[in-house]
Protein backbone atom coordinates (compact mmCIF):
# COMPACT_ATOMS: atom_id res chain seq x y z
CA UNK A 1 0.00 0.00 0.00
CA UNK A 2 1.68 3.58 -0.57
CA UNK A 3 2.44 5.50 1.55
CA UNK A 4 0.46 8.73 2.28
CA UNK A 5 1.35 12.12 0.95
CA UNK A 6 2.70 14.43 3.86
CA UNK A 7 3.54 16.77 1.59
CA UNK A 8 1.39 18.68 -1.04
CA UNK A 9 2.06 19.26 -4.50
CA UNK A 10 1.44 23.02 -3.73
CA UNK A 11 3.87 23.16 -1.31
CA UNK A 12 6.67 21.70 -3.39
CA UNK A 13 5.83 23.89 -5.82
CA UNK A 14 6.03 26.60 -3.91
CA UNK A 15 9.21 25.76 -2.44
CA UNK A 16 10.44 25.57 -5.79
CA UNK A 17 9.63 28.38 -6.51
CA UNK A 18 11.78 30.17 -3.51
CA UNK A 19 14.64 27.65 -5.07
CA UNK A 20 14.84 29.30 -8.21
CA UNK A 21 14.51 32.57 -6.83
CA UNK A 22 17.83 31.15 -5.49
CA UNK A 23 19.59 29.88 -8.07
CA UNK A 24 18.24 30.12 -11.10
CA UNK A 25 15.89 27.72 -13.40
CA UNK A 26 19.63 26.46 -14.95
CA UNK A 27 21.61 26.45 -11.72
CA UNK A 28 18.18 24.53 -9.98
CA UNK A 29 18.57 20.87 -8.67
CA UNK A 30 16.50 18.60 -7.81
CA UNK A 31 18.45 18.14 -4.24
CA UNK A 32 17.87 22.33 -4.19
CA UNK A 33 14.08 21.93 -4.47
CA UNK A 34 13.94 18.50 -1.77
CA UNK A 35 16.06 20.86 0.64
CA UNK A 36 13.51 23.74 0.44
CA UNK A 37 10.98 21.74 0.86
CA UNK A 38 11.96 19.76 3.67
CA UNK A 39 11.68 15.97 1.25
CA UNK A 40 14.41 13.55 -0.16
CA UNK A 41 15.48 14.37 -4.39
CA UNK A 42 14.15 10.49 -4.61
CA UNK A 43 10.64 12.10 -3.93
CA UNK A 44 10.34 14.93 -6.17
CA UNK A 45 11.45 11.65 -8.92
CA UNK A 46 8.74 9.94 -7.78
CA UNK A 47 6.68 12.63 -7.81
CA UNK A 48 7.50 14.66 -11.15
CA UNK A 49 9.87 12.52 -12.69
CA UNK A 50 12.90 14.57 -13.12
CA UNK A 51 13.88 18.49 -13.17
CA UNK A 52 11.76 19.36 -16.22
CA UNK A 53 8.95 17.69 -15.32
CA UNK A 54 9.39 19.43 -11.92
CA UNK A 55 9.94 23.26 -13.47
CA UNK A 56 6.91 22.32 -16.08
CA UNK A 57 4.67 21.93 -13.19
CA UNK A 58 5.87 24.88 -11.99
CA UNK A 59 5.31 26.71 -14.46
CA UNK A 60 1.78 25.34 -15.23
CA UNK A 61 0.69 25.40 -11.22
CA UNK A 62 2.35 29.91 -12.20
CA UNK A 63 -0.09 29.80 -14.87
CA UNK A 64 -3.19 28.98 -13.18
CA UNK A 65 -2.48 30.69 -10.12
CA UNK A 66 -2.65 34.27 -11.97
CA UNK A 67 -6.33 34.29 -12.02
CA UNK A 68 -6.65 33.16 -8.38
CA UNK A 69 -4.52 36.16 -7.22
CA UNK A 70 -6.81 38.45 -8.86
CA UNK A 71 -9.76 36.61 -7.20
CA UNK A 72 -7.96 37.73 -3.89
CA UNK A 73 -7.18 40.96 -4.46
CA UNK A 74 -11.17 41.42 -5.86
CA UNK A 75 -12.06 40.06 -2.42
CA UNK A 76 -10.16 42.74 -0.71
CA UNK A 77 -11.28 45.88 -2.60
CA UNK A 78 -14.20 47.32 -3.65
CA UNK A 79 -12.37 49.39 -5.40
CA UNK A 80 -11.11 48.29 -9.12
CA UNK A 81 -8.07 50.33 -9.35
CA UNK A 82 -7.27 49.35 -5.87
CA UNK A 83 -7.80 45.50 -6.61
CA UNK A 84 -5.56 46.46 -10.03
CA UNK A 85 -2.79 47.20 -8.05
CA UNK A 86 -3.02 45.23 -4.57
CA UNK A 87 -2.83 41.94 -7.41
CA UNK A 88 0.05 43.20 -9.29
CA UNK A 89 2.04 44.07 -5.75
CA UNK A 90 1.05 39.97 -5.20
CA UNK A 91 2.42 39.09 -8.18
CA UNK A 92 5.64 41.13 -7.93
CA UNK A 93 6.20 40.50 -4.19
CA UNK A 94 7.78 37.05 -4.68
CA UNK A 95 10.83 38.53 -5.97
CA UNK A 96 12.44 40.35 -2.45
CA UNK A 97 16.11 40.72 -4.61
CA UNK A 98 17.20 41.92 -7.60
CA UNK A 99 19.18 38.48 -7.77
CA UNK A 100 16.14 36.87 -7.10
CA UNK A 101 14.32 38.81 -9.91
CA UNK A 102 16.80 38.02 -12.33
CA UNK A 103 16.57 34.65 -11.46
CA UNK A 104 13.00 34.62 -12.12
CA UNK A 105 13.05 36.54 -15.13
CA UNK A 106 15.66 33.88 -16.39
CA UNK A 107 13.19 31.05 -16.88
CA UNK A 108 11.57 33.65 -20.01
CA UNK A 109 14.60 31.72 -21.86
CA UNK A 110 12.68 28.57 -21.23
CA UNK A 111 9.37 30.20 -22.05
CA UNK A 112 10.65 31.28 -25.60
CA UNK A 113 12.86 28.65 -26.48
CA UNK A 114 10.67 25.38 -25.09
CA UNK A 115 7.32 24.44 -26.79
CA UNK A 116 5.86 22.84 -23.59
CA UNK A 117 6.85 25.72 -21.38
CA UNK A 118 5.56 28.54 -23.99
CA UNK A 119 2.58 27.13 -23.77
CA UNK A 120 1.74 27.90 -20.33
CA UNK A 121 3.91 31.13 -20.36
CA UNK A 122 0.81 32.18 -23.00
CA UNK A 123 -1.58 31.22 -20.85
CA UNK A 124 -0.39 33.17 -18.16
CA UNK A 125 0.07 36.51 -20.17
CA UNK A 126 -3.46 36.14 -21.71
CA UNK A 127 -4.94 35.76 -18.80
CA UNK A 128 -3.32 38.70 -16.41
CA UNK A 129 -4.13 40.51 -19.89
CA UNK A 130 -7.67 39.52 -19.23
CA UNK A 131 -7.77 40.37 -15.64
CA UNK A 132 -6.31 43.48 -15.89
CA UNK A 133 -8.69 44.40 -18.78
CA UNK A 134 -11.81 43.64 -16.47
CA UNK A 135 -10.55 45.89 -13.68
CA UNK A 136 -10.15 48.45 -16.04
CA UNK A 137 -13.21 48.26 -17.27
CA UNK A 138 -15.12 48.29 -13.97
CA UNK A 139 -12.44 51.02 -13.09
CA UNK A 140 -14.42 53.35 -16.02
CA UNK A 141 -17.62 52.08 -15.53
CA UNK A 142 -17.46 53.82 -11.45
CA UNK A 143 -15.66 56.77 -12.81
CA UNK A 144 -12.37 55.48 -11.33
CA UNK A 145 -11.14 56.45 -14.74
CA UNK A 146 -12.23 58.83 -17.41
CA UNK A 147 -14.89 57.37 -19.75
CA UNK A 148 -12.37 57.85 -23.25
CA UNK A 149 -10.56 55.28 -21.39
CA UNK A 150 -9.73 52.17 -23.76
CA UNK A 151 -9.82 49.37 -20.97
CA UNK A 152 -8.04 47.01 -23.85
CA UNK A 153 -5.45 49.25 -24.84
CA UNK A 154 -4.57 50.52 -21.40
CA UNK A 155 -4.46 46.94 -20.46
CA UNK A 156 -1.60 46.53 -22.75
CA UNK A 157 0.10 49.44 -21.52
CA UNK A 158 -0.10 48.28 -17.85
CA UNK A 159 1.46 44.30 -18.12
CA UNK A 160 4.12 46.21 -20.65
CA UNK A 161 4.90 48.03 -17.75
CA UNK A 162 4.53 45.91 -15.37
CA UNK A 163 6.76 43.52 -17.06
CA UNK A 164 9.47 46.39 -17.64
CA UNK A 165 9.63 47.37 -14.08
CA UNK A 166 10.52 43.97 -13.03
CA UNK A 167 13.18 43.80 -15.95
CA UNK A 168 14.60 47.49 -15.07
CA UNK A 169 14.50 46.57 -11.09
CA UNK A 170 16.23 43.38 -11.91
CA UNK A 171 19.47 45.48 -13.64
CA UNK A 172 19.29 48.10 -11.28
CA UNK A 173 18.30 47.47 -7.56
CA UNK A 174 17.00 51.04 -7.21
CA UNK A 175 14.00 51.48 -4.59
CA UNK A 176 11.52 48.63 -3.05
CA UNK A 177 10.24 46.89 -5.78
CA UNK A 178 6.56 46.93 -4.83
CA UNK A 179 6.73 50.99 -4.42
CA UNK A 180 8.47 51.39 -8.09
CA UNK A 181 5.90 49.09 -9.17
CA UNK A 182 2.89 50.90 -7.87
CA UNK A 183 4.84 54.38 -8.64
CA UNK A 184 4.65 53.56 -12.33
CA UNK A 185 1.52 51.98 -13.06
CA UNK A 186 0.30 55.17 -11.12
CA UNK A 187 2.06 57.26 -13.45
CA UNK A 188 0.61 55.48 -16.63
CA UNK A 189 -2.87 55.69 -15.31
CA UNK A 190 -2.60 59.12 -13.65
CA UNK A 191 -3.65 60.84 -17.13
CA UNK A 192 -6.83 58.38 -17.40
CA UNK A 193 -7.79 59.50 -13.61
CA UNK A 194 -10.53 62.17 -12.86
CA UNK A 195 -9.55 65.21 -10.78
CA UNK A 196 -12.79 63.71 -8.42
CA UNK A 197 -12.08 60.21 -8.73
CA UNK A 198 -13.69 58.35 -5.85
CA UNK A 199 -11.72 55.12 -6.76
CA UNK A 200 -7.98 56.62 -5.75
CA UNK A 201 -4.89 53.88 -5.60
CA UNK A 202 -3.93 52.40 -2.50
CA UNK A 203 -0.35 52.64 -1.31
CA UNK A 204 1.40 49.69 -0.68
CA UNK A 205 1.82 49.03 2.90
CA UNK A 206 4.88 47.00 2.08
């Protein structure tokens, strides 16, 4: 009979996560993950098979996850802009280093170069595109924005950014990276914002 699972998938997968934080999808082993996540390498065979199979349920548990931390942040706000950003700060917030953000931002090479891994990397952007895009909307339908607004466009705008900050904060180091975050996506959306706006951003508290 096997033996029971102490250990979730979700929390391996989280802990692998924090590994390549650490060292990189490349530099990642399989005795790097077990360590993190308090199990044997023999385990995380058993479990996924090798290091790909590990990092491509990684990066399909990444994928599906996207929508769930929008679901949160929708929970927590009333507010659309303020859900907008309290998601992205969620999203960013797992990346406390600029080493650790490059180390992230390494496994793109995987999403561009690997059929298998593209696949949910796609999935991923579509999606945030899509979630962003809602909260946008709602954002101009309670006058959190200006009505000429274009929810699909400015949704665009805001993962480009969102996606440049990490990239920039990853070279440079310069600030807290949930602060520059919020700084610039409240400088893209500043020009869509009425003087009157009842829907203002929320700091981040972190």
């Amino acid at each position: 009979m096997a033996r029971p699972r102490t250990t979730s998938d979700e929390a391996i997968l989280r802990a692998a996560g924090r590994a390549i934080g650490g060292h990189g999808p490349a530099g990642l082993t399989l005795a790097a993950v077990a360590a993190e996540a308090g199990l044997s390498p023999a385990a995380l065979v058993q479990r996924f098979g090798s290091k790909r199979g590990l990092l491509l349920a990684f990066a399909e548990w990444s994928a599906s996850g996207t929508g769930e931390v929008f679901r949160r942040a929708r929970q927590r706000h009333d507010a659309p802009l303020a859900a907008l950003y309290e998601a992205l700060n969620e999203l960013a917030s797992t990346m406390r280093t600029p080493e650790e953000a490059a180390n992230g931002l390494a496994f793109l090479q995987l999403d561009l170069t690997d059929p298998e891994f593209r696949e949910h990397a796609v999935a991923q952007a579509r999606r945030m595109r899509e979630e962003i895009t809602g909260l946008l909307a709602e954002a101009v339908a309670v006058g959190g924005l200006t009505e000429d607004a274009d929810p699909v466009r400015l949704a665009r705008a805001v993962q480009v950014a969102y996606n440049g900050t990490l990239i920039l904060w990853a070279l440079t180091g310069e600030g807290d990276l949930v602060r520059v975050l919020h700084s610039d996506i409240d400088h893209l959306l500043r020009v869509h914002r009425p003087g009157d706006s009842d829907d203002p951003p929320r700091r981040p508290t972190t």
